[in-house]
N, C-alpha and C. Protein backbone atom coordinates (compact mmCIF):
# COMPACT_ATOMS: atom_id res chain seq x y z
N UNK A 1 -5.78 -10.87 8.76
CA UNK A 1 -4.45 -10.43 8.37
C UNK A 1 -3.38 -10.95 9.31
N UNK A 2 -3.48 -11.49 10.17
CA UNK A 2 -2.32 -11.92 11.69
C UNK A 2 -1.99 -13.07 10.50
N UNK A 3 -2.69 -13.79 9.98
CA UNK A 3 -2.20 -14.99 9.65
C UNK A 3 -1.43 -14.94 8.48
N UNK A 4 -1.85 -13.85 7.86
CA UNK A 4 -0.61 -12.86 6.83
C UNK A 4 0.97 -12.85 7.76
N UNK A 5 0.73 -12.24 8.65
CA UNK A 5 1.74 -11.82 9.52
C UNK A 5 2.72 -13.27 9.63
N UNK A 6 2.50 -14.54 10.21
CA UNK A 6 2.42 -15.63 10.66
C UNK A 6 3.23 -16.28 9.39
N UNK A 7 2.68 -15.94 8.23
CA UNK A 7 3.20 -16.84 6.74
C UNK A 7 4.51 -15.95 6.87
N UNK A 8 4.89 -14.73 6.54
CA UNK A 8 6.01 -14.26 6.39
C UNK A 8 6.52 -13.88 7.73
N UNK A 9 6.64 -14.08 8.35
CA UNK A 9 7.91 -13.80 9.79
C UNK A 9 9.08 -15.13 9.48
N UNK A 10 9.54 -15.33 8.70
CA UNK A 10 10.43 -16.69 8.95
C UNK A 10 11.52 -15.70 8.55
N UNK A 11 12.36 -17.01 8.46
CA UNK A 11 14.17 -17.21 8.36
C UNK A 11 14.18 -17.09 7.08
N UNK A 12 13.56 -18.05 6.49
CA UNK A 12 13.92 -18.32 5.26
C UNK A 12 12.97 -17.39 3.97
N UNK A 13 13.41 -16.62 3.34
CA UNK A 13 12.61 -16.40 2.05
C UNK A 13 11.42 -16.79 1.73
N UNK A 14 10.38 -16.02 1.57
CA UNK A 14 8.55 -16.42 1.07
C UNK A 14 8.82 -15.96 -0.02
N UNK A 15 8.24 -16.48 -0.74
CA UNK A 15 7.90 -16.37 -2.15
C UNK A 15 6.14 -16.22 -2.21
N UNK A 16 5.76 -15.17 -2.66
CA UNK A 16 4.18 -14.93 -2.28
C UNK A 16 3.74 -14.88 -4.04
N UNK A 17 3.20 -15.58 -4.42
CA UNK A 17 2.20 -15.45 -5.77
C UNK A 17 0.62 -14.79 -5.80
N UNK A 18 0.46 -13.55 -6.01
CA UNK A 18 -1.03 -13.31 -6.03
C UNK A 18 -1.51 -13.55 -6.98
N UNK A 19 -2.46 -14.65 -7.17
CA UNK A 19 -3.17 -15.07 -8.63
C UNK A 19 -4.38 -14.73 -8.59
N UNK A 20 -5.69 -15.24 -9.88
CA UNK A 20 -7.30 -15.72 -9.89
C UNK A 20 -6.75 -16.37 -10.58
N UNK A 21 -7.90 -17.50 -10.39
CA UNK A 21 -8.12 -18.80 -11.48
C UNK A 21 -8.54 -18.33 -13.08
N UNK A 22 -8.88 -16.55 -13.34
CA UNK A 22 -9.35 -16.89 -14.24
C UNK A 22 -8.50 -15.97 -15.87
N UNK A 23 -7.36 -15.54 -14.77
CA UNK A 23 -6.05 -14.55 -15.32
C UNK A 23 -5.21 -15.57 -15.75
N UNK A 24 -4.56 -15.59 -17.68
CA UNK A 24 -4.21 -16.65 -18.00
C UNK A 24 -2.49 -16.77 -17.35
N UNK A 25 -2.29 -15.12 -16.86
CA UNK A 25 -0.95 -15.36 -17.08
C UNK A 25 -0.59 -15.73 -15.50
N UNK A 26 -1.38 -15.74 -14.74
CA UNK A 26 -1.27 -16.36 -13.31
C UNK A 26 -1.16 -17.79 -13.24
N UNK A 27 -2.41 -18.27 -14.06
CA UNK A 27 -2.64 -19.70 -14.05
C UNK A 27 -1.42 -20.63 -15.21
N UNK A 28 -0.55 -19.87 -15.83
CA UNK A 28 0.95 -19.91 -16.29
C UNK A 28 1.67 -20.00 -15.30
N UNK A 29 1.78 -19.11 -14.09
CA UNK A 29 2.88 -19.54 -13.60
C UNK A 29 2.71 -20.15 -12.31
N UNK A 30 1.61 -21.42 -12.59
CA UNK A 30 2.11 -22.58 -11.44
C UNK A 30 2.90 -23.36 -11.71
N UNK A 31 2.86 -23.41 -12.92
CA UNK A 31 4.11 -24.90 -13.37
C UNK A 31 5.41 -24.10 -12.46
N UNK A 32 5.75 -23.21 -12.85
CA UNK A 32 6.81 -22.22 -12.57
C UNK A 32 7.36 -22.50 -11.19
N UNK A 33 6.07 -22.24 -10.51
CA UNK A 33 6.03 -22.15 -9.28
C UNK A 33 6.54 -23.61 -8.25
N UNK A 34 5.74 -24.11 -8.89
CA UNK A 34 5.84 -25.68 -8.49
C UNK A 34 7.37 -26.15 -8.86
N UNK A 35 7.97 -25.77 -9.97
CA UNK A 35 9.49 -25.76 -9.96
C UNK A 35 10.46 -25.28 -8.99
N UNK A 36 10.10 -23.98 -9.07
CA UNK A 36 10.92 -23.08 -7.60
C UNK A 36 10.45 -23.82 -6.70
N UNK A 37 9.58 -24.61 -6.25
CA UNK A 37 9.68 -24.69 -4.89
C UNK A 37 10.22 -25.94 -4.54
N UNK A 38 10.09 -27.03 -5.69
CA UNK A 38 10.75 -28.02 -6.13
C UNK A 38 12.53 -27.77 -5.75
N UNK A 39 12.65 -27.16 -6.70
CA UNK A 39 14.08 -26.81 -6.82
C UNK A 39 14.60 -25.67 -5.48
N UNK A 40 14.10 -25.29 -4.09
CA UNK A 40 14.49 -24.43 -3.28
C UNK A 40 14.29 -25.32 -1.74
N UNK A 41 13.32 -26.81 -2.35
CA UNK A 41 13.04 -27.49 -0.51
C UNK A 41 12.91 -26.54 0.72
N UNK A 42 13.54 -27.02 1.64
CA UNK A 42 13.10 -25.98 2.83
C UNK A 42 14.37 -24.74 2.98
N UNK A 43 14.40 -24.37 1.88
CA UNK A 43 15.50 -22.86 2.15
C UNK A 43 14.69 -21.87 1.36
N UNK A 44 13.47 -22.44 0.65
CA UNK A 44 12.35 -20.92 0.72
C UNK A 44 10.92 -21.62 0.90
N UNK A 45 9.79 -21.01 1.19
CA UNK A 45 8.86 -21.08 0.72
C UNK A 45 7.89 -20.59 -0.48
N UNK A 46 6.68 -21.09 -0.98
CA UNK A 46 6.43 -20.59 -1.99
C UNK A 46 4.84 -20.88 -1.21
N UNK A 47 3.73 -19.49 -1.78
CA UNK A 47 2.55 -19.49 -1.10
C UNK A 47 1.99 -18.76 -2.50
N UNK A 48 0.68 -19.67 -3.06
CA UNK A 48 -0.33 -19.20 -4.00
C UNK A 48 -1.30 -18.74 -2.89
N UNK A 49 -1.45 -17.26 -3.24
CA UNK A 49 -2.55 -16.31 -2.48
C UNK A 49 -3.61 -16.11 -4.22
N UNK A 50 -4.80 -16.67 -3.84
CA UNK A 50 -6.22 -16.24 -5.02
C UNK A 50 -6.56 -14.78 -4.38
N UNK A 51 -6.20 -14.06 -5.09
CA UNK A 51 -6.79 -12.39 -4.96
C UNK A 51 -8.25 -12.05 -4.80
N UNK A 52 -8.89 -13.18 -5.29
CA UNK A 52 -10.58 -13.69 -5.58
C UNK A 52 -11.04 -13.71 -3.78
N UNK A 53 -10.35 -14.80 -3.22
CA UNK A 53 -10.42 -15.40 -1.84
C UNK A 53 -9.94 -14.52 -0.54
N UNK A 54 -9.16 -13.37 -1.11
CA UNK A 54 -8.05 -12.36 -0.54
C UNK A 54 -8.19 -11.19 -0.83
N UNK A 55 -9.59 -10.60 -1.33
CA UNK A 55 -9.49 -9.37 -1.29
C UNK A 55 -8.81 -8.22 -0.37
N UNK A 56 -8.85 -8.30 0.90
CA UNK A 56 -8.59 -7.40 1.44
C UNK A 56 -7.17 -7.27 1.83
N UNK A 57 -6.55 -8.60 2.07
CA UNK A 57 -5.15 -8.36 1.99
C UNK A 57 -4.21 -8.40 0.54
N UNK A 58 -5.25 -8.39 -0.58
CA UNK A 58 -4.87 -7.80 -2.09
C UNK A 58 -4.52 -6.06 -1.67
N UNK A 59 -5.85 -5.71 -1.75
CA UNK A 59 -6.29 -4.25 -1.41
C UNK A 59 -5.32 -3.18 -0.12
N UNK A 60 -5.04 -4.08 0.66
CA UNK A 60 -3.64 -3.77 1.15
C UNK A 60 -2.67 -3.54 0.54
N UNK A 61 -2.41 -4.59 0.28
CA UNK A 61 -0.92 -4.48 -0.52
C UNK A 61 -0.77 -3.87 -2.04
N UNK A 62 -1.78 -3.61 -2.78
CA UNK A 62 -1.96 -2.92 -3.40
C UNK A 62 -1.91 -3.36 -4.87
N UNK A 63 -2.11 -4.54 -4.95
CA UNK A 63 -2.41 -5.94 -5.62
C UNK A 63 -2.96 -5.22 -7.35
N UNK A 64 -2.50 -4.66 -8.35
CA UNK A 64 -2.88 -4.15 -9.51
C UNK A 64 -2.87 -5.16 -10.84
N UNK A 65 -1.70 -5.43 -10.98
CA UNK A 65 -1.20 -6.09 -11.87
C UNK A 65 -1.22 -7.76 -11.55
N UNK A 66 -1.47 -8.46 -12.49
CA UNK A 66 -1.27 -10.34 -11.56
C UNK A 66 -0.83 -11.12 -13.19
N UNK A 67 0.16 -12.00 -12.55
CA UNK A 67 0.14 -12.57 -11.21
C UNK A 67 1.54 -11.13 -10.34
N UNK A 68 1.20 -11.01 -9.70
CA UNK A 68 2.04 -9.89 -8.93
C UNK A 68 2.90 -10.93 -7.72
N UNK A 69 4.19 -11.11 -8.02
CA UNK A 69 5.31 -11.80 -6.83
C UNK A 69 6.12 -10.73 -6.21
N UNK A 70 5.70 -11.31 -4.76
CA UNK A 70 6.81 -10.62 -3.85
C UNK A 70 7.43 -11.85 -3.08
N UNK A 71 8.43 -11.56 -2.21
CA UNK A 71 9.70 -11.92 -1.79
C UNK A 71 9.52 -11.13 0.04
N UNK A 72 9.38 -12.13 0.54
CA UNK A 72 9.51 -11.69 2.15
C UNK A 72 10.24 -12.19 3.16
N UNK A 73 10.76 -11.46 4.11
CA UNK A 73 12.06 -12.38 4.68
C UNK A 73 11.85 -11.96 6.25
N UNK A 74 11.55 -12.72 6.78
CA UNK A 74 11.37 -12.21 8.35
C UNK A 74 10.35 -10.72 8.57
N UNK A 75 9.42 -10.29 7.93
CA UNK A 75 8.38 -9.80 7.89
C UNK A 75 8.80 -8.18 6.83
N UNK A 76 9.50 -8.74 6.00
CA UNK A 76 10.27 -7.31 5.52
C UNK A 76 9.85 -7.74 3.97
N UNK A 77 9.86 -6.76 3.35
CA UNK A 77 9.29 -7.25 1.60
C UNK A 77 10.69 -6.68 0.99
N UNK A 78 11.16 -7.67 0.57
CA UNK A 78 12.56 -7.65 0.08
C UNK A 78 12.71 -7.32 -1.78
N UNK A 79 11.01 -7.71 -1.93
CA UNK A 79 11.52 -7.96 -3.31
C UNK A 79 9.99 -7.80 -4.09
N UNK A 80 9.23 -7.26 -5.31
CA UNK A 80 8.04 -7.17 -5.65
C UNK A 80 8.32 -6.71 -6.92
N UNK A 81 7.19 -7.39 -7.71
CA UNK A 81 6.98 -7.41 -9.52
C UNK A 81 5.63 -7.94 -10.10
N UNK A 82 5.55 -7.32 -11.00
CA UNK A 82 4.14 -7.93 -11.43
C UNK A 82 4.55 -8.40 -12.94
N UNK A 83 3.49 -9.89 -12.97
CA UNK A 83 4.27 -10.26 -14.52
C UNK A 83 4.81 -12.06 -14.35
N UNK A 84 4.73 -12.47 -15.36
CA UNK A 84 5.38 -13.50 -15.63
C UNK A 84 7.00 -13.41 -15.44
N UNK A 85 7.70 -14.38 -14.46
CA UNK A 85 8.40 -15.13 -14.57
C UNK A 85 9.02 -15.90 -14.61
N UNK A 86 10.85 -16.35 -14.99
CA UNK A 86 10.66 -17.74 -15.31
C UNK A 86 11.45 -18.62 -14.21
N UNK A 87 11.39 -20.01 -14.23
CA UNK A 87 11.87 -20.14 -12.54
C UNK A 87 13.29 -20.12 -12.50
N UNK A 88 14.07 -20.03 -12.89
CA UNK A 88 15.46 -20.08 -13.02
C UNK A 88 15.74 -18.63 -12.20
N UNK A 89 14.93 -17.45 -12.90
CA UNK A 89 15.24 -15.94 -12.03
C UNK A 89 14.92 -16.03 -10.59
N UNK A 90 13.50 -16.98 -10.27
CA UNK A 90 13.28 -16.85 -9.40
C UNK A 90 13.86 -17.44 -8.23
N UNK A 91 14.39 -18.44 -8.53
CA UNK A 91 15.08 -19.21 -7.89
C UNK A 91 16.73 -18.46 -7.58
N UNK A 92 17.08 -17.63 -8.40
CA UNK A 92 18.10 -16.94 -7.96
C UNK A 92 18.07 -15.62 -6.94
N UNK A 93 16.31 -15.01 -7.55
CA UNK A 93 15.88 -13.79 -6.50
C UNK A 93 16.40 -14.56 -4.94
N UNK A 94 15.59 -15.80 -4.97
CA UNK A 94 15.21 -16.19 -3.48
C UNK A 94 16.83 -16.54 -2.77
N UNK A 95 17.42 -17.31 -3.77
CA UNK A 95 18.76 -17.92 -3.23
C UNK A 95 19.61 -16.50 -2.97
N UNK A 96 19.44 -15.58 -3.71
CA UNK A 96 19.90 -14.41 -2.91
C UNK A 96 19.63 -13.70 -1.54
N UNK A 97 18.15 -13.59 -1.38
CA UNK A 97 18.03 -13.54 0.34
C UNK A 97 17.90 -14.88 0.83
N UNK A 98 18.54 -15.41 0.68
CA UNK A 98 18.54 -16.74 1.68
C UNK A 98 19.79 -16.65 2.75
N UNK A 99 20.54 -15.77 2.49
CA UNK A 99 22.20 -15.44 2.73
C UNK A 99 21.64 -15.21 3.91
């Protein structure tokens, strides 16, 4: 889990995706994903976490619903949803804590 710690302590906005390979609506939103991060360069990050590979820091966080996105900003969870969405929102979630 430190290395949990390590991904979100920044400046800039995380964008955290909890997926499996075998949930259709997770494996939907990489295109997504791959857009936002496309479209945000280095003023956010974007991190695919497999819930499969991550049980225990699923089970932490309390991981129910997938693909489940949160939003982290210098070690603070700014922002959390479970569900498809589309990158245009997301890209505005993030450009909002980017301030």
């Amino acid at each position: 889990m430190s290395k949990f710690g390590d991904l979100i302590n920044l400046k800039i906005p995380v964008l955290l995706d909890f997926y499996t390979e075998w949930n259709e609506q997770s494996t939907a939103m990489h295109a997504v994903l791959e857009d936002v991060a496309a479209a945000m360069g280095d003023k956010a990050k974007v991190i695919k976490i497999d819930v499969d590979k991550n049980q225990e820091l699923a089970e932490a966080l309390r991981i129910k619903g997938l693909p489940t996105l949160m939003i982290y900003k210098e070690n603070e969870m700014v922002w959390r949803q479970s569900g498809e969405m589309d990158a245009n929102s997301l890209i505005s979630l993030l450009q909002d804590h980017s301030a």
